[in-house]
Protein backbone atom coordinates (compact mmCIF):
# COMPACT_ATOMS: atom_id res chain seq x y z
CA UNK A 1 94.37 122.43 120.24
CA UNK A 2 96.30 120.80 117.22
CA UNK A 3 95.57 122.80 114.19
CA UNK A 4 95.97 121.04 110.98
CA UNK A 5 97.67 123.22 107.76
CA UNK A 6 97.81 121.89 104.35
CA UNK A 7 100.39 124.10 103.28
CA UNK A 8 103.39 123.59 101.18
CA UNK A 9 106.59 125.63 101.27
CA UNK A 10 107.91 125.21 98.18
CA UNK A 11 106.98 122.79 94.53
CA UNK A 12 109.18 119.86 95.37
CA UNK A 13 108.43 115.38 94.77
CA UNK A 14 106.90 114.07 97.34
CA UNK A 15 108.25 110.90 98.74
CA UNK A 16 106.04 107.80 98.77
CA UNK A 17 106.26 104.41 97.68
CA UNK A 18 105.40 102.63 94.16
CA UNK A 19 103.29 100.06 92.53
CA UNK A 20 104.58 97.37 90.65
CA UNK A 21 103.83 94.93 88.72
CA UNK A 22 104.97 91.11 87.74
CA UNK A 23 105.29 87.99 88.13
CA UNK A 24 105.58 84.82 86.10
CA UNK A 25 104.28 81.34 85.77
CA UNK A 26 106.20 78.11 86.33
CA UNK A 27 106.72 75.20 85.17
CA UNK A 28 108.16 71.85 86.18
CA UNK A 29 111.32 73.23 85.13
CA UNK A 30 110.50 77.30 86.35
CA UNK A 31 109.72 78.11 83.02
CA UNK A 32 106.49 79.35 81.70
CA UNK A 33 103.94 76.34 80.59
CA UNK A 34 103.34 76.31 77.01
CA UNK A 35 100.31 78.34 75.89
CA UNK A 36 100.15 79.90 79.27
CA UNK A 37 99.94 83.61 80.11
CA UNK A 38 102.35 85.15 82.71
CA UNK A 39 101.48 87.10 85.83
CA UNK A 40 103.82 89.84 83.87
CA UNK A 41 102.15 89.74 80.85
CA UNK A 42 98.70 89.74 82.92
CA UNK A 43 100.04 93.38 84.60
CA UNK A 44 101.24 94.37 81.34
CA UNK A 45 105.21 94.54 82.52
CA UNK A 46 104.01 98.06 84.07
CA UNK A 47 105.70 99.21 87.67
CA UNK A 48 102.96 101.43 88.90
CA UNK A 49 104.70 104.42 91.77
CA UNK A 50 103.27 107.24 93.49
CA UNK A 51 104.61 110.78 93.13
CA UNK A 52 107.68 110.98 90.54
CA UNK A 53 110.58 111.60 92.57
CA UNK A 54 109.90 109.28 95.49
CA UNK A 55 112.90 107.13 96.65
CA UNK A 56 111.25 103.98 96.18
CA UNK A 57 110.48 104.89 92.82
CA UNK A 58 113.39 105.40 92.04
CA UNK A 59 114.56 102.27 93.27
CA UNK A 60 111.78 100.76 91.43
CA UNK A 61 113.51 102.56 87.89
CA UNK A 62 116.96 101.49 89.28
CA UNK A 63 116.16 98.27 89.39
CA UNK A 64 114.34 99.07 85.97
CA UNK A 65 117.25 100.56 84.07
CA UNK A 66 120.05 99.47 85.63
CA UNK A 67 119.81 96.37 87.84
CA UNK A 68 117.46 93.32 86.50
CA UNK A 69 117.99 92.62 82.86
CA UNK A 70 114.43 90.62 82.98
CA UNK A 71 112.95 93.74 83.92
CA UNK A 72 113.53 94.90 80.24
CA UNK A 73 111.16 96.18 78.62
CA UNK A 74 109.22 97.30 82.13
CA UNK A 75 107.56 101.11 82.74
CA UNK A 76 107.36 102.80 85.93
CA UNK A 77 104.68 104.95 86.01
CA UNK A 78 103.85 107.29 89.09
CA UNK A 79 100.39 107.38 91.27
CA UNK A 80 100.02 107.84 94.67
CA UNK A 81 100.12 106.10 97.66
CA UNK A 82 96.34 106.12 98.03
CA UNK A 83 96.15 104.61 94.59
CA UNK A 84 98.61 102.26 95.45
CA UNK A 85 96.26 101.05 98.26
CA UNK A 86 93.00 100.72 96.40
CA UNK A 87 94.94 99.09 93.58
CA UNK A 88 96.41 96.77 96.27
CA UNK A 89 93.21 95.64 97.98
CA UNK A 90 91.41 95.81 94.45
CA UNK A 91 93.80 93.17 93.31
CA UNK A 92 93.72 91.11 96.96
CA UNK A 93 89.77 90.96 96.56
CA UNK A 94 90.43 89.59 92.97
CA UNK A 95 92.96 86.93 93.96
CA UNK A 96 94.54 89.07 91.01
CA UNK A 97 98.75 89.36 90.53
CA UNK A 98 99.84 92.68 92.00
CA UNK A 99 103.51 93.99 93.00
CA UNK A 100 103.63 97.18 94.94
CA UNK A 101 106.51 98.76 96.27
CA UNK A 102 105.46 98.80 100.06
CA UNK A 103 106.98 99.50 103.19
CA UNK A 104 107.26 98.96 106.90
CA UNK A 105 105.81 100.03 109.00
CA UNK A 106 102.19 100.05 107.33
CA UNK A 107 98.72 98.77 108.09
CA UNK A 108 98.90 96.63 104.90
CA UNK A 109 100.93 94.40 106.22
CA UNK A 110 98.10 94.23 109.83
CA UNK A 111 95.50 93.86 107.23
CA UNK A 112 96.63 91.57 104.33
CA UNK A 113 98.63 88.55 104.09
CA UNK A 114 101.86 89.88 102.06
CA UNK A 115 105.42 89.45 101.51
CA UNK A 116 108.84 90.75 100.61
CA UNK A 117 110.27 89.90 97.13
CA UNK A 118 114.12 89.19 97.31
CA UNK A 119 116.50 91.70 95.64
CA UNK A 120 119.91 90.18 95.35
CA UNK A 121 120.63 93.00 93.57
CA UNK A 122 119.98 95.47 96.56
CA UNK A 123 118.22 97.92 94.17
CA UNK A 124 115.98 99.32 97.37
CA UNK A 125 118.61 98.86 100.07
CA UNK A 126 118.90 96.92 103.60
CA UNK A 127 116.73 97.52 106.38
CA UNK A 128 116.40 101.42 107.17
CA UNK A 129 115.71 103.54 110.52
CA UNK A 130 112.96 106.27 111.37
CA UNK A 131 115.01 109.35 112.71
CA UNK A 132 113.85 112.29 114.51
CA UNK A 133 115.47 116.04 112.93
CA UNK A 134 114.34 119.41 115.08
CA UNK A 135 115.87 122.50 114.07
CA UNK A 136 118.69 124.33 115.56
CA UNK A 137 118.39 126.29 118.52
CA UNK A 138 114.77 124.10 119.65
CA UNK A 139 116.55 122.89 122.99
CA UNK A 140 117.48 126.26 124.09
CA UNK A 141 113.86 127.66 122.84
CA UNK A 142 111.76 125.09 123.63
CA UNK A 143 113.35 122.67 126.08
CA UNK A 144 110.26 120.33 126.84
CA UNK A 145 110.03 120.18 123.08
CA UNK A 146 112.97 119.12 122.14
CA UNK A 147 113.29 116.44 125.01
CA UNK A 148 109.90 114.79 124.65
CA UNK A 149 111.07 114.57 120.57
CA UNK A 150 114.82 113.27 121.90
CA UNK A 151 112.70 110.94 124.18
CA UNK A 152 109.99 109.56 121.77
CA UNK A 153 110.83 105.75 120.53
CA UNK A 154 108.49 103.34 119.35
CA UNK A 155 107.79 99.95 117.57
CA UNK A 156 106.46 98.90 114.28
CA UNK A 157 103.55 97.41 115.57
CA UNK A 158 102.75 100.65 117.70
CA UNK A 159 102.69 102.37 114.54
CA UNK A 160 100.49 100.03 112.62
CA UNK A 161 98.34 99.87 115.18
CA UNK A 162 97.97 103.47 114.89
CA UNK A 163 97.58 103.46 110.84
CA UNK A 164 95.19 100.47 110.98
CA UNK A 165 92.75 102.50 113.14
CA UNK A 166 93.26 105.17 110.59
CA UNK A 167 92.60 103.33 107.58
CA UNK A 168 89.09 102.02 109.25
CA UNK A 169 87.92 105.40 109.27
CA UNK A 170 89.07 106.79 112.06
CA UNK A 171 90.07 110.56 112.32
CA UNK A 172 93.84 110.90 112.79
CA UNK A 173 93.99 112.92 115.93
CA UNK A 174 91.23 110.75 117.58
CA UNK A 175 93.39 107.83 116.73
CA UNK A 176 96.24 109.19 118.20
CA UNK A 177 94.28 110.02 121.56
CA UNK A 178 92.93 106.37 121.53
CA UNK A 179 96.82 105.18 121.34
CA UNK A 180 98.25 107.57 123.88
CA UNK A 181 95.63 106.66 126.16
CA UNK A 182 95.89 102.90 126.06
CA UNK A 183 100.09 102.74 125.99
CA UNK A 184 100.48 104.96 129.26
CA UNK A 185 103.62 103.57 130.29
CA UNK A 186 105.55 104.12 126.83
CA UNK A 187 103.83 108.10 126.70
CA UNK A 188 105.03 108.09 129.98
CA UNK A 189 108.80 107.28 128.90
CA UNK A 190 108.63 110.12 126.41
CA UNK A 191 108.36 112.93 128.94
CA UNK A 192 109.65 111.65 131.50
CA UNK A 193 111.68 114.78 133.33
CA UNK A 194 109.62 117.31 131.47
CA UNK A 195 107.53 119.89 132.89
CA UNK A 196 104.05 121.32 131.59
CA UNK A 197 103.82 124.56 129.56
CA UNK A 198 101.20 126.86 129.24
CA UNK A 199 100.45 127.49 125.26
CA UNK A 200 104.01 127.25 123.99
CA UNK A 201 103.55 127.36 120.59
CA UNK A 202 105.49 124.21 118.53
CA UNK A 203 104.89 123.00 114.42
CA UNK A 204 106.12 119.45 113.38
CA UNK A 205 106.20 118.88 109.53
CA UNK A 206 105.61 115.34 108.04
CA UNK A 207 105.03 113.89 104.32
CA UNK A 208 102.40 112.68 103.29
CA UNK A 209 102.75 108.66 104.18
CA UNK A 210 100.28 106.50 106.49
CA UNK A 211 103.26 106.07 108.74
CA UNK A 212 104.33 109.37 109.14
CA UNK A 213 100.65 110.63 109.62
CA UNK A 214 100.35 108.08 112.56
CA UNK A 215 103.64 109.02 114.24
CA UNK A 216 103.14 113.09 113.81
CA UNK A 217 99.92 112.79 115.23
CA UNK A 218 101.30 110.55 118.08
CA UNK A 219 103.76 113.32 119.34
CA UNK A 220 101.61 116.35 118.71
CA UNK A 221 98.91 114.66 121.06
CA UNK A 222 101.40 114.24 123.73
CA UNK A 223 103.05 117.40 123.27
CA UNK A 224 99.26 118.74 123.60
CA UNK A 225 98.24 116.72 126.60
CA UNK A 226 102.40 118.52 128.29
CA UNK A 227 100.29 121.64 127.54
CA UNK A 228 101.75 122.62 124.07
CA UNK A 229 99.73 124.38 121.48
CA UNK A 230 101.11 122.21 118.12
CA UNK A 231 100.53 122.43 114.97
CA UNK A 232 101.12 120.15 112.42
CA UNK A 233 101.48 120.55 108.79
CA UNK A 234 101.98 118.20 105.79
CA UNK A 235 104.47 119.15 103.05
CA UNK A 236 106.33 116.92 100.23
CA UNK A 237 109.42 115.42 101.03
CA UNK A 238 111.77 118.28 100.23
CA UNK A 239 109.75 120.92 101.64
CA UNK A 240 109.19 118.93 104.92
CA UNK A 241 113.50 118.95 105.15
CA UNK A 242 113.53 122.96 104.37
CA UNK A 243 110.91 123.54 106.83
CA UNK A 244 113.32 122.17 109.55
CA UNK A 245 116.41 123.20 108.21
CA UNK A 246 115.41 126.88 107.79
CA UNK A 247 113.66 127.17 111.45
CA UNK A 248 110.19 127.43 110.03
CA UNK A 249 109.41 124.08 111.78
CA UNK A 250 110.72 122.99 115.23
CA UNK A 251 111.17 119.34 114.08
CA UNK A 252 109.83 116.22 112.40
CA UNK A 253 109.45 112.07 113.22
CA UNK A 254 109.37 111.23 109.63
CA UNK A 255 113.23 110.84 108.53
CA UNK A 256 114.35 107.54 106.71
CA UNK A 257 117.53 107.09 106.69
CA UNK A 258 120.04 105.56 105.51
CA UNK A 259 118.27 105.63 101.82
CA UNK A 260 114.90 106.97 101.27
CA UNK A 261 115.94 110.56 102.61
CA UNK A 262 119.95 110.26 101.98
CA UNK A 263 119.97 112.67 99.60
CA UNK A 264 117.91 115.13 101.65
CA UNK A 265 119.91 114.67 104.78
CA UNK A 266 122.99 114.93 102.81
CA UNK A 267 121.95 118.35 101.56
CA UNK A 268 120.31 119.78 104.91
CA UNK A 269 121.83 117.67 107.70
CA UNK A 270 124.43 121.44 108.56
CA UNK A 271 121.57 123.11 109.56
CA UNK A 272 119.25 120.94 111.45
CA UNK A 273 120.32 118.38 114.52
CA UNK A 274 120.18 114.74 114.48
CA UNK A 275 118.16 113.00 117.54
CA UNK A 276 118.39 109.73 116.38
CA UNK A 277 116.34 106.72 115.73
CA UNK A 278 112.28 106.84 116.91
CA UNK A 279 112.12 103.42 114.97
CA UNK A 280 113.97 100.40 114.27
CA UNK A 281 113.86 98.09 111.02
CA UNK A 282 111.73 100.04 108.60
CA UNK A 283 112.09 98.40 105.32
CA UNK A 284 111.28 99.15 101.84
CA UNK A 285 111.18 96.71 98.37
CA UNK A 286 108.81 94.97 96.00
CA UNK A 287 106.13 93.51 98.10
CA UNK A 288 103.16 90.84 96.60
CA UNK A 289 99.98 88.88 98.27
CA UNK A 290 100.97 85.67 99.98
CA UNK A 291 98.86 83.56 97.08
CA UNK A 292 101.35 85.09 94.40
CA UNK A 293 103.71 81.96 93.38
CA UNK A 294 106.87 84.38 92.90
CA UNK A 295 109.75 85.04 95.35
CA UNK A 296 112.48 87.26 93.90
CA UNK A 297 112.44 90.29 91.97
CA UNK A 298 114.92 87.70 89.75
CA UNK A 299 111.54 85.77 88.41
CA UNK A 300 110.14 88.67 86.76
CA UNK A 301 110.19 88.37 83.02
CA UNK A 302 111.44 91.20 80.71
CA UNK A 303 108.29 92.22 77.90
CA UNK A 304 110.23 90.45 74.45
């Protein structure tokens, strides 16, 4: 039976994804209309993250400090990625401006009508890939481990199917079971060639994202139902890499790459193996409700 541990190896940020806020009026000519009060002044010019640290938070200071000069004036606070949800649905039930720094996969985007802002300035990056990491020596330990993990590839709407349920209510492991039961075929894919063990003992590590809670509890369940005995344990972002790169965890689904975790792969990636991409086109950026009447991180306004 999967057995869940809160634990955390070591005090390290955790990697989630920030709120933010803007937006502006127009115009005939795209300006603001005399008298009027901007969607930036109306969120206060205030970028609101999740845990300090986080790669899209700091994407959300780069493009802060460094990138947009109409972003003067702007502060990125942290929160969480819970908070950023509330605020986000808060704001949706409101027909209030919001900008969150979002990401796909997520159920936000199965739930609410939202989009992208564009950043010609590539502050958050081009489209990024979901990457499986095990630690060294798993294949020779734990063979039907490490090939169901080499074997395990899905797409973005399996996962937000997954989260969706989730966010409803539903208990994480029970969602899992629901998914593995109705998507047969794909499970099937996963361990194909594998045999059933009796009680091996295996631990996959994840942060603390809607995502990666979907797809960790995706692969423990079928590790379970091969006959494993797996435990799974949430960590922040550079514990969940030490965990793997030391040996104290057999592996983990939750790797974004090239960006979000470059600087954790960079430092770990000697002592931990590489089995590729589990998910194609994950994205990350400045993301607003379909009603909001801005398209580019470029017609922000800087706080004068």
């Amino acid at each position: 039976m999967k057995k869940e541990n809160w634990k955390r190896l070591s005090i390290a940020a955790g990697l989630a994804l920030s709120l933010a806020a803007a937006g502006c009026g127009s115009s005939d000519e795209g300006g603001e209309a005399e008298g009027s009060t901007s969607v930036s002044e109306e969120v206060d010019y205030t970028i609101t993250g999740i845990e300090a640290g986080a790669g899209v938070v700091a994407g959300a200071e780069q493009a802060v400090e460094e990138d947009y000069d109409n972003l003067e004036g702007w502060d990125v606070s942290t929160s969480s990625s819970g908070a950023m949800a509330t605020e986000l649905g808060d704001a949706i039930e409101n027909e209030e401006p919001i900008i969150v720094t979002g990401w796909t996969p997520h159920w936000k985007f199965a739930e609410y009508d939202l989009k992208y802002l564009e950043d010609p300035e590539g502050s958050f990056g081009e489209a990024e890939e979901i990457r499986t990491m095990v630690r060294e020596g798993l294949e020779e330990d734990k063979p039907e481990a490490y090939q169901i993990l080499d074997q395990f590839n899905w797409e973005a709407e399996d996962m937000e199917a997954v989260m969706l349920d989730i966010n409803e209510g539903t208990d994480p492991e029970e969602a899992a079971q629901n998914w593995v039961e109705e998507n047969d075929d794909k499970v099937s894919e996963w361990t194909d060639g594998t045999e059933e063990v009796d009680g091996t003992e295996a631990e996959l590590v994840y942060v603390n994202w809607d995502s990666e809670i979907a797809s960790t509890h995706v692969v423990a369940e079928v590790m379970q139902n091969q006959g494993f005995e797996v435990s799974v344990t949430q960590l922040d972002n550079g514990p969940m890499w030490e965990a793997v790169a030391s040996g104290e965890a057999d592996g983990m689904v939750a790797a974004w790459l090239p960006a979000t975790h470059g600087d954790q792969f960079e430092q770990h990636q000697d002592n931990l193996e590489d089995l590729g991409v589990n998910l194609e086109g994950a994205k990350v950026g400045l993301v607003v409700p379909d009603y909001m009447d801005v398209d580019s991180i470029e017609d922000l306004e800087a706080d004068n």
